[in-house]
C-alpha atoms as a PDB file:
ATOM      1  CA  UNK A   1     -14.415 -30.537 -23.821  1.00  0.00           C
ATOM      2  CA  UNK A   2     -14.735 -32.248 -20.699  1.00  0.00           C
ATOM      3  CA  UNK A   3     -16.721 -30.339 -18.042  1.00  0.00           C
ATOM      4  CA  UNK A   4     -14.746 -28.599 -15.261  1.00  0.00           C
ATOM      5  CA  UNK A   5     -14.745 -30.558 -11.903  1.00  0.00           C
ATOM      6  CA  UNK A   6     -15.676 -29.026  -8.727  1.00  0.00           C
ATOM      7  CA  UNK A   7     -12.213 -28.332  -7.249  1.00  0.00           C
ATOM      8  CA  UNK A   8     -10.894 -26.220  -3.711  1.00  0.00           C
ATOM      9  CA  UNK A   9      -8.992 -23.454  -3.646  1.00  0.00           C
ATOM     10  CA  UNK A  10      -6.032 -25.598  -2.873  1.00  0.00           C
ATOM     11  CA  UNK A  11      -6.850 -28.577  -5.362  1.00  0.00           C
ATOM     12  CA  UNK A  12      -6.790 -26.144  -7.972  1.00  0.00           C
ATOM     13  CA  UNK A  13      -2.925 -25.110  -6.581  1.00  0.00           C
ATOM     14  CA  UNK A  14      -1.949 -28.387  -6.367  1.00  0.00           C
ATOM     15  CA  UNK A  15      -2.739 -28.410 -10.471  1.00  0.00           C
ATOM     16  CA  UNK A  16      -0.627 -25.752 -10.914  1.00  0.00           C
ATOM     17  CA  UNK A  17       2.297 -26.587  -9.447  1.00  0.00           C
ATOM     18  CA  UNK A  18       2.204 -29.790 -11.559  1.00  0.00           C
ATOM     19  CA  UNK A  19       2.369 -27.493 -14.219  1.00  0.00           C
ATOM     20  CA  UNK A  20       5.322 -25.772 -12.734  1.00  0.00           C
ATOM     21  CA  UNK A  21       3.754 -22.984 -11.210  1.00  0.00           C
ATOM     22  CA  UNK A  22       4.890 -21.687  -7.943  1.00  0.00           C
ATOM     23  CA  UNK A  23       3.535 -20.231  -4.860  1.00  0.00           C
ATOM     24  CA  UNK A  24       4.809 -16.814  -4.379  1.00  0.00           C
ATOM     25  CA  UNK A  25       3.048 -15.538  -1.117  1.00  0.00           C
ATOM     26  CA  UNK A  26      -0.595 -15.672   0.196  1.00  0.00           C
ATOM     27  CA  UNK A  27      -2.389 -12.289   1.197  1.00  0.00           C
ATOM     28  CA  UNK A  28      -5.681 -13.218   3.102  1.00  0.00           C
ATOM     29  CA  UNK A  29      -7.562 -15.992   1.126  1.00  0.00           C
ATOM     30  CA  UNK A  30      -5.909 -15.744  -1.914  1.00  0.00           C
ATOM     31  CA  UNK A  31      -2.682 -17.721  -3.206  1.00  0.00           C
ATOM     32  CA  UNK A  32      -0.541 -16.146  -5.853  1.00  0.00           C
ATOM     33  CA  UNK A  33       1.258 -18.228  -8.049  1.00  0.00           C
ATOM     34  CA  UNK A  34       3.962 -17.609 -10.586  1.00  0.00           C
ATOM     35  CA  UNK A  35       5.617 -19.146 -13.155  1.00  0.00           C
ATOM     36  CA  UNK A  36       8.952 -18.086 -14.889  1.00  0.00           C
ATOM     37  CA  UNK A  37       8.071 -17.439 -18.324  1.00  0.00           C
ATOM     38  CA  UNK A  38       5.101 -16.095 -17.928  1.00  0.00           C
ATOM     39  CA  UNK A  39       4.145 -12.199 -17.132  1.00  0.00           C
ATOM     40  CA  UNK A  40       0.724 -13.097 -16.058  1.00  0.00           C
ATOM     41  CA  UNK A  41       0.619 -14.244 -12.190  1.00  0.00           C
ATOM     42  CA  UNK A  42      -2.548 -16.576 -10.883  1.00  0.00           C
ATOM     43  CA  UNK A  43      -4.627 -15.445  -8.060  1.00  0.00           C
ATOM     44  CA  UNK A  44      -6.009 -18.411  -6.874  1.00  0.00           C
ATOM     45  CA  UNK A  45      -9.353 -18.460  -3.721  1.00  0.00           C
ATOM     46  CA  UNK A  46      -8.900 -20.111  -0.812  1.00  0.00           C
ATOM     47  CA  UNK A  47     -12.349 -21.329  -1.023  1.00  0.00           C
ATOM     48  CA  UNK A  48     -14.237 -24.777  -0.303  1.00  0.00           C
ATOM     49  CA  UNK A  49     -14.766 -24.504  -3.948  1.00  0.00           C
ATOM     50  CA  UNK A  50     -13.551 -21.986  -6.328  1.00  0.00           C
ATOM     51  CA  UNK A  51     -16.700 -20.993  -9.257  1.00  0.00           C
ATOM     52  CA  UNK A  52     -15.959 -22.709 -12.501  1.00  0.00           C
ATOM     53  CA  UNK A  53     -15.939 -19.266 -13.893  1.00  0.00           C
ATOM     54  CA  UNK A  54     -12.853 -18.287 -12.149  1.00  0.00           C
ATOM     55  CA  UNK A  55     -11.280 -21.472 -12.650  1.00  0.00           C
ATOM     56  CA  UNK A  56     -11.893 -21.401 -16.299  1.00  0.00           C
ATOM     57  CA  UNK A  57     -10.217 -17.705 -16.473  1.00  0.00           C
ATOM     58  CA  UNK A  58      -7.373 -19.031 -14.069  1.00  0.00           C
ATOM     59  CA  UNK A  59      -6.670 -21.830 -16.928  1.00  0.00           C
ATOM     60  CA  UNK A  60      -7.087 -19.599 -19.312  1.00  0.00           C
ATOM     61  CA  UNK A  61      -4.285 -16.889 -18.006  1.00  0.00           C
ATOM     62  CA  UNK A  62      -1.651 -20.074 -17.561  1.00  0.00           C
ATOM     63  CA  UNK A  63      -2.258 -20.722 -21.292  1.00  0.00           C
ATOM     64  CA  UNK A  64      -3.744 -24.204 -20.707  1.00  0.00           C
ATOM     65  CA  UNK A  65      -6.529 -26.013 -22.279  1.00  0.00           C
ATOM     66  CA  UNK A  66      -9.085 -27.749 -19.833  1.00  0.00           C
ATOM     67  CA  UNK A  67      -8.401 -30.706 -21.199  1.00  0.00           C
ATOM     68  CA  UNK A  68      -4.649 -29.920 -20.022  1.00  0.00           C
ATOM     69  CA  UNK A  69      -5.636 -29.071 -17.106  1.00  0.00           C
ATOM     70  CA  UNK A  70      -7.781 -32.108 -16.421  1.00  0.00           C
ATOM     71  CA  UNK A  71      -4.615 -33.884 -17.701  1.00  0.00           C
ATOM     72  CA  UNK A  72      -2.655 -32.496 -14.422  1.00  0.00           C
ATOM     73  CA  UNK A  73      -4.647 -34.687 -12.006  1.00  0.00           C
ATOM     74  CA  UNK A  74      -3.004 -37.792 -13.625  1.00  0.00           C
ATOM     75  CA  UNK A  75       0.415 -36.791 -13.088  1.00  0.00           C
ATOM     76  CA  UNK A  76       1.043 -37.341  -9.180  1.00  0.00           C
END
């Protein structure tokens, strides 16, 4: 498993919405994504850099691997 690269708050939305996630609204310094198909919605930090440890949980709750995820960046 590759490790997790240090990403922003609106990097790691920009992943997402690769993925076909979508941004729903943003309440103070969080962005909420959604995604039909799934019940689960992502809560993502407006941060400078979001903690690998939330970024790992916000992969896992969009049911992707991190190699998936990784796999994101490539598709522009």
């Amino acid at each position: 498993m590759p490790p997790l690269p240090s990403l922003s708050g609106r990097e790691v939305v920009q992943f997402f919405l690769r993925d076909g996630w979508k941004v729903a609204r943003q309440r103070g310094s969080h962005i909420i994504l959604v995604k039909d198909g799934h019940i689960a919605s992502l809560s993502v930090p407006d941060h400078k850099e979001v903690a690998k440890g939330t970024l790992r949980g916000l992969i896992r709750a969009a049911d992707l691997t991190v190699d998936q995820f990784i796999g994101l960046k490539k598709h522009r």
